[in-house]
Structure formats: structure tokens, C-alpha cells
N, C-alpha and C. Protein backbone atom coordinates (compact mmCIF):
# COMPACT_ATOMS: atom_id res chain seq x y z
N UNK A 1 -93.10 51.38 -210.63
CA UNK A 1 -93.26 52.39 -209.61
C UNK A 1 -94.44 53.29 -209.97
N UNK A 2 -95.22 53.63 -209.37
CA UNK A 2 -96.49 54.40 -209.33
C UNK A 2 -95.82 56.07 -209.10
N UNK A 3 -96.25 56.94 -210.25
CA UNK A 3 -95.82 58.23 -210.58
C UNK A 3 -97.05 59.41 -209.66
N UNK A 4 -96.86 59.48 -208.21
CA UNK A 4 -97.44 60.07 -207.62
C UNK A 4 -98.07 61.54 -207.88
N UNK A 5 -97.01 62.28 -208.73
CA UNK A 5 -97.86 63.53 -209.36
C UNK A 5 -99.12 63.20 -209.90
N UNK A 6 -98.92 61.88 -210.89
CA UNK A 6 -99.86 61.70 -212.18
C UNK A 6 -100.98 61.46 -211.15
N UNK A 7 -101.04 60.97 -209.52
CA UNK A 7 -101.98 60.18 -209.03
C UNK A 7 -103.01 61.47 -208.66
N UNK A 8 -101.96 62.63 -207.90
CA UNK A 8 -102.81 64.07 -207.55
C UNK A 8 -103.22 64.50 -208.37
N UNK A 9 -102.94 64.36 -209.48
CA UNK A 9 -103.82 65.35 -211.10
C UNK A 9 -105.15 64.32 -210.81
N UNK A 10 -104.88 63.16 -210.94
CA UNK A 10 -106.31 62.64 -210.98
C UNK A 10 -107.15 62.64 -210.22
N UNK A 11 -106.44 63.20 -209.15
CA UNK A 11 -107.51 63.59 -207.87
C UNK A 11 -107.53 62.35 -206.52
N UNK A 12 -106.91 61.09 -207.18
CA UNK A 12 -106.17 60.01 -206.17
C UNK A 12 -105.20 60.22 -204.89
N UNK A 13 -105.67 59.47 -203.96
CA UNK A 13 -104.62 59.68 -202.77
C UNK A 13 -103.87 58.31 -202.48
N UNK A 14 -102.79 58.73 -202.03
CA UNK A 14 -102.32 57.30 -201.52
C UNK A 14 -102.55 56.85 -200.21
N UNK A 15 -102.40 55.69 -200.07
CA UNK A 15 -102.94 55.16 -198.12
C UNK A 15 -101.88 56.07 -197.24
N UNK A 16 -100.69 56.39 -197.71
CA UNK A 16 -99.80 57.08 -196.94
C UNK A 16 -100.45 58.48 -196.75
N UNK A 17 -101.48 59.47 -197.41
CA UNK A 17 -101.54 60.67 -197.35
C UNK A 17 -103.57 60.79 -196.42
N UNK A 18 -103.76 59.50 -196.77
CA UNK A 18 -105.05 59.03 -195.99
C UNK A 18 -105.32 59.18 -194.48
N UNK A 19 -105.91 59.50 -193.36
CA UNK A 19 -106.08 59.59 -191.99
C UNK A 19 -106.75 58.27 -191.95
N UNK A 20 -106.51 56.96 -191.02
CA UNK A 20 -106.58 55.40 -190.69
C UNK A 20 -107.95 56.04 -190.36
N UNK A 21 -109.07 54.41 -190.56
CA UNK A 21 -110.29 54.82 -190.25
C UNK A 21 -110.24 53.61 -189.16
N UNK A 22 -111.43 53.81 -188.42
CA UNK A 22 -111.99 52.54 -187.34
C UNK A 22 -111.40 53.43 -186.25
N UNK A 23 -111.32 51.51 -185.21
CA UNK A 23 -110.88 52.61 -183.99
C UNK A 23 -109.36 52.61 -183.48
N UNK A 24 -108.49 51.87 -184.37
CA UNK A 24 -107.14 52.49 -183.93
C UNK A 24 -106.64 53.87 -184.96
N UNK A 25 -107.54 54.72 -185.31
CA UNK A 25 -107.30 56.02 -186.12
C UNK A 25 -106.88 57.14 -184.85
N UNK A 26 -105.74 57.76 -185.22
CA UNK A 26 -105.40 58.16 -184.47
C UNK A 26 -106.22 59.89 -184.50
N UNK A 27 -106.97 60.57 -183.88
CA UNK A 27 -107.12 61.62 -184.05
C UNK A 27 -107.29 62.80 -183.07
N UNK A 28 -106.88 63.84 -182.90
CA UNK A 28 -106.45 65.11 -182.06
C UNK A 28 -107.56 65.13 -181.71
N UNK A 29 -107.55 65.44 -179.83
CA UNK A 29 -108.89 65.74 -179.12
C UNK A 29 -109.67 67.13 -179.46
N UNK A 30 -110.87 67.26 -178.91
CA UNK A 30 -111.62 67.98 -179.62
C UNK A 30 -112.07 68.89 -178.05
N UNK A 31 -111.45 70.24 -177.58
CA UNK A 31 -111.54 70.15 -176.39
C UNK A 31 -112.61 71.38 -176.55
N UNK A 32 -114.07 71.31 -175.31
CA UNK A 32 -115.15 72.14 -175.60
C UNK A 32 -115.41 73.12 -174.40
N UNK A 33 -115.86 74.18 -174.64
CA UNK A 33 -116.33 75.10 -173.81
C UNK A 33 -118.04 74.72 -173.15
N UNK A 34 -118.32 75.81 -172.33
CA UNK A 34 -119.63 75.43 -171.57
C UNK A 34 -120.93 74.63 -172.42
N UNK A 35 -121.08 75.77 -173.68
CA UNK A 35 -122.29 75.60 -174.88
C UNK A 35 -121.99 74.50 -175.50
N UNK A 36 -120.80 74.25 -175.82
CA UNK A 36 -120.39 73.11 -177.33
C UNK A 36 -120.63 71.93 -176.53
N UNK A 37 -120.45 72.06 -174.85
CA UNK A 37 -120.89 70.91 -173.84
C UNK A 37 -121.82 70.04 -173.67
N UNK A 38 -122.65 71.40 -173.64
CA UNK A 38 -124.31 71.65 -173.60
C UNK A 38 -125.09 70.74 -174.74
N UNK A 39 -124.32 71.28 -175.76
CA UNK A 39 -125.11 70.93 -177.15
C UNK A 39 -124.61 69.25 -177.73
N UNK A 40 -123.86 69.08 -176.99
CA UNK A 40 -123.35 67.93 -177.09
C UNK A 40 -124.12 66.71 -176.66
N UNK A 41 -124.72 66.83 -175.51
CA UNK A 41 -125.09 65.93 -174.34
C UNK A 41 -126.61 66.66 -174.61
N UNK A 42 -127.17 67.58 -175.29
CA UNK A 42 -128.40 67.42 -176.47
C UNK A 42 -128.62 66.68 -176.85
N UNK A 43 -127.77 66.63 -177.70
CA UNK A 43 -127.54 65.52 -178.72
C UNK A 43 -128.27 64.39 -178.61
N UNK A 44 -127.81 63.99 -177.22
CA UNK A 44 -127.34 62.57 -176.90
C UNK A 44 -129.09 62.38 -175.82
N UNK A 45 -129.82 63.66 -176.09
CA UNK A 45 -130.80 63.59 -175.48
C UNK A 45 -130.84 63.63 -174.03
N UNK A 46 -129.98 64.57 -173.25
CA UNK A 46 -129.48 65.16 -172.19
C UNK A 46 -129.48 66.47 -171.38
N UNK A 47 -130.70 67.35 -171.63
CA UNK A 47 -130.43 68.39 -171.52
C UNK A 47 -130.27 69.31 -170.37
N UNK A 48 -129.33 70.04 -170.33
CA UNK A 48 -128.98 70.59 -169.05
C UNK A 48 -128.87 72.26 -169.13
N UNK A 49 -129.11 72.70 -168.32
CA UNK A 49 -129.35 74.41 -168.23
C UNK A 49 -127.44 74.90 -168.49
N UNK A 50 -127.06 75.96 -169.16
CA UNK A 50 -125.98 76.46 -168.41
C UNK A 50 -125.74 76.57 -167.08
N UNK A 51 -126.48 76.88 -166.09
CA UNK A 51 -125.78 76.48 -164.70
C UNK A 51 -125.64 75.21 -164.08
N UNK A 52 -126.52 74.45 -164.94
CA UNK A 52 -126.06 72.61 -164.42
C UNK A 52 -124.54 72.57 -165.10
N UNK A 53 -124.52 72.72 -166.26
CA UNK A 53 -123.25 72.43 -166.51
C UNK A 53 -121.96 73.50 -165.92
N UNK A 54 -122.66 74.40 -165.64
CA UNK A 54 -121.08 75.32 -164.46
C UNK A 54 -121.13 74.73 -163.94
N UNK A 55 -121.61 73.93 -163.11
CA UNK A 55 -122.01 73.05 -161.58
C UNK A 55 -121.11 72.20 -161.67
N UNK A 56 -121.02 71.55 -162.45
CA UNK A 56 -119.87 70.39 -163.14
C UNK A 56 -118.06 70.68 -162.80
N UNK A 57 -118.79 71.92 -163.20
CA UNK A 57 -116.60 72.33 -163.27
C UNK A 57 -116.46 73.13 -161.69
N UNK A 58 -117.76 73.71 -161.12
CA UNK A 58 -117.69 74.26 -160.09
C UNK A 58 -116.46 73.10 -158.60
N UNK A 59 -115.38 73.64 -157.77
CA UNK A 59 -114.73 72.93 -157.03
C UNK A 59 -115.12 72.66 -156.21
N UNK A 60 -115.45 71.40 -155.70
CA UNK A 60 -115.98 71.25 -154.15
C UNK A 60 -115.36 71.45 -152.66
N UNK A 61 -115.67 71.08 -151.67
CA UNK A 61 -114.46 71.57 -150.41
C UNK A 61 -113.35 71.19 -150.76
N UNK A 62 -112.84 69.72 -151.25
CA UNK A 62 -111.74 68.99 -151.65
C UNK A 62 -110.92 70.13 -152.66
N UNK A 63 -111.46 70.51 -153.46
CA UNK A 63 -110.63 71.18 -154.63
C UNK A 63 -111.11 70.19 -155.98
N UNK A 64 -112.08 69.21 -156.03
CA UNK A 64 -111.72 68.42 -156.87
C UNK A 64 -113.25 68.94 -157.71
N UNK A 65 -113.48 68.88 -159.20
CA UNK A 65 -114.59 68.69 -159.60
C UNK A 65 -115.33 67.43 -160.27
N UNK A 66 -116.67 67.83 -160.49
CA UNK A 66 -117.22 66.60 -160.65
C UNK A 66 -117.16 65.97 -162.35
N UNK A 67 -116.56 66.63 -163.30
CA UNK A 67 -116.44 66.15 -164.30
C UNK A 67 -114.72 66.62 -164.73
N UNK A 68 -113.54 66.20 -165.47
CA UNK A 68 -112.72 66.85 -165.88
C UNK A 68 -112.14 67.76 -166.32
N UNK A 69 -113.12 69.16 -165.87
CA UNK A 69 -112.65 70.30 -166.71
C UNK A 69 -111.18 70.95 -166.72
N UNK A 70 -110.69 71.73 -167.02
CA UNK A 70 -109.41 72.33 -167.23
C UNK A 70 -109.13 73.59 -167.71
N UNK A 71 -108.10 74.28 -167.04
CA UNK A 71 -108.10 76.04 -167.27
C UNK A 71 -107.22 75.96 -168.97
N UNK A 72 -107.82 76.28 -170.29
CA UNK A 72 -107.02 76.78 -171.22
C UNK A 72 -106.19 77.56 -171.30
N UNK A 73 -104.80 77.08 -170.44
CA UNK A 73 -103.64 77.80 -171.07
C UNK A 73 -103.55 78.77 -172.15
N UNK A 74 -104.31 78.94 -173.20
CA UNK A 74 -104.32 79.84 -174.19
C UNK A 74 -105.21 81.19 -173.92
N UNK A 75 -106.64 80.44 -173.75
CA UNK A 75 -107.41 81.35 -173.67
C UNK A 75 -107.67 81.69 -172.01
N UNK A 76 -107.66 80.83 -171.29
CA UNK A 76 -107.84 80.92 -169.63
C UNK A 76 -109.05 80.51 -169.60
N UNK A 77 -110.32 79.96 -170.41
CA UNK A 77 -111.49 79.76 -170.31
C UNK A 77 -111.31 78.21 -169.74
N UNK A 78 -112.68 77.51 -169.33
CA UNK A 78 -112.79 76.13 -168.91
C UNK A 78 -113.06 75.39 -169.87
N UNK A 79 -112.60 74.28 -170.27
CA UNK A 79 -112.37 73.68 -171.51
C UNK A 79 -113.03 72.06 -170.93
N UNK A 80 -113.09 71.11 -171.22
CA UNK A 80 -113.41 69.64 -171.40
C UNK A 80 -112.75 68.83 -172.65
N UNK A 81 -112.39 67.78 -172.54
CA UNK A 81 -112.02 67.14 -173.37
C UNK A 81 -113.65 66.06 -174.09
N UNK A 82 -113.75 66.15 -175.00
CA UNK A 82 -114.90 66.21 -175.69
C UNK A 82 -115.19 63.92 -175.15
N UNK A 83 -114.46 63.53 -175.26
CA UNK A 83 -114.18 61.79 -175.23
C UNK A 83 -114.51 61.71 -173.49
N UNK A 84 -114.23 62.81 -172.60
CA UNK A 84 -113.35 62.47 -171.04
C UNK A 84 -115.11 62.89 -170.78
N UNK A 85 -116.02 63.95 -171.52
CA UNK A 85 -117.12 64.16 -171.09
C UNK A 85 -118.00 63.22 -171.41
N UNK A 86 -117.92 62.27 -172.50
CA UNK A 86 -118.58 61.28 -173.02
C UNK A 86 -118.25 60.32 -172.10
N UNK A 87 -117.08 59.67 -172.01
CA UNK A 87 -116.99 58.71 -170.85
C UNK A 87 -117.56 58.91 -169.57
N UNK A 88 -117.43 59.85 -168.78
CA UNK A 88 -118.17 60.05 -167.60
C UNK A 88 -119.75 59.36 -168.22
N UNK A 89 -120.54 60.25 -168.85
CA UNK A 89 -121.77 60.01 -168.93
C UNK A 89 -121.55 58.40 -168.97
N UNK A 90 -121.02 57.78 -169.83
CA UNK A 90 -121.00 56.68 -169.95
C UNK A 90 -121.02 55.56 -168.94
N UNK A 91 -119.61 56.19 -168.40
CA UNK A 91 -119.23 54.96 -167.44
C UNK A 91 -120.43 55.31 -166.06
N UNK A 92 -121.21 56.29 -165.68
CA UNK A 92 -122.55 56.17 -164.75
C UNK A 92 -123.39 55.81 -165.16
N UNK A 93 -123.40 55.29 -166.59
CA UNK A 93 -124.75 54.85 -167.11
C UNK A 93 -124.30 53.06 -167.09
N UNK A 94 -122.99 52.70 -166.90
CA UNK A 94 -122.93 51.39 -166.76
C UNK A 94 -122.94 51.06 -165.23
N UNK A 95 -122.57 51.88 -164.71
CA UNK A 95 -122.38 52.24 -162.76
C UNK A 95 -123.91 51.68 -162.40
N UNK A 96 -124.78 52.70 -163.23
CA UNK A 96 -126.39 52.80 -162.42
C UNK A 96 -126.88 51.10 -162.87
N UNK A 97 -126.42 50.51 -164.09
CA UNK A 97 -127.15 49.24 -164.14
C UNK A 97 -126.14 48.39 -163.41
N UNK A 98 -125.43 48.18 -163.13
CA UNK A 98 -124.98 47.41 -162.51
C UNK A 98 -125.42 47.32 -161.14
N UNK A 99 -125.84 48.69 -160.36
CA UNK A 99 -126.27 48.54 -159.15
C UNK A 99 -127.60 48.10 -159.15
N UNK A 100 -128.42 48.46 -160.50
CA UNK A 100 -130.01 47.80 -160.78
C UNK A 100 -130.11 46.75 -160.24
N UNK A 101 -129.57 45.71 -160.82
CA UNK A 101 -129.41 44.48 -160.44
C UNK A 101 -129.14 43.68 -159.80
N UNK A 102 -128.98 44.20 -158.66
CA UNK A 102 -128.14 43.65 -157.31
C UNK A 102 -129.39 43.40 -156.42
């Protein structure tokens, strides 16, 4: 049997105390405000003014907006789910080539 104290003195972890890597790792969403938005889709070589990105969460006649934003229950601010803003970009960037080609 492996003496788990002796493993933490040495500074060792076990696979049980480890977070799974790749892509079935399970990990808590990362949900962002207007700037952390902004700086995000920088990043990614995207850049958009703060009022392009209000524009986003802004409601249209429907009630519906154009990206997933959401009122923070905690704070009341407009939040995004950091994956739900990446996919959008994404899935119009597979949208626009697919219509390329037609």
C-alpha cells in the first residue's frame, strides 16, 4: 500500500488529487464581463470597440440578442460564458465558408 502522507512531504500527487487533462477534463466555466470579452476576441485578432460589443447583448424587437449574454444573479452585471462566446465566433466562421463555396 502506498503511504500517502510520505507522498505529500515529497511534494507527489496522486492521479486521484490531479484535475484530468485533454478534452474530457472536466472544468468550471469561466463567465466574462464587457472588457475580459473584448480582450479576449483581441486575442484572437478581433478587435471591437466597447460599443460593438454592447451591441451584442443589446435586445432586438424580438427580445432576443445576438450573442448569449446573461443578467449575473450575483452582481446584476452582463456576463458571457467565455466557450458560448468562442463558439459563436466559431461556428460563423464555419457558416461564412461553407456559403464560399457554393
Amino acid at each position: 500500500m502506498i503511504d500517502k502522507d510520505r507522498h505529500e512531504k515529497e511534494g507527489r500527487k496522486f492521479a486521484s488529487d490531479r484535475l484530468p487533462d485533454g478534452p474530457t477534463a472536466k472544468r468550471s466555466p469561466q463567465y466574462l464581463d464587457f472588457e475580459e470579452a473584448r480582450q479576449l476576441l483581441a486575442g484572437m485578432n478581433v478587435h471591437l470597440t466597447r460599443r460593438q460589443i454592447k451591441r451584442s447583448s443589446d435586445k432586438d424587437a424580438t427580445g432576443k440578442r445576438k450573442l448569449p449574454w446573461f443578467i449575473d444573479p450575483i452582481e446584476g452585471r452582463l456576463k458571457i460564458e467565455r466557450n458560448a462566446l468562442l463558439s459563436a465566433y466559431f461556428n460563423r466562421q464555419v457558416e461564412a465558408e461553407r456559403n464560399c463555396y457554393k
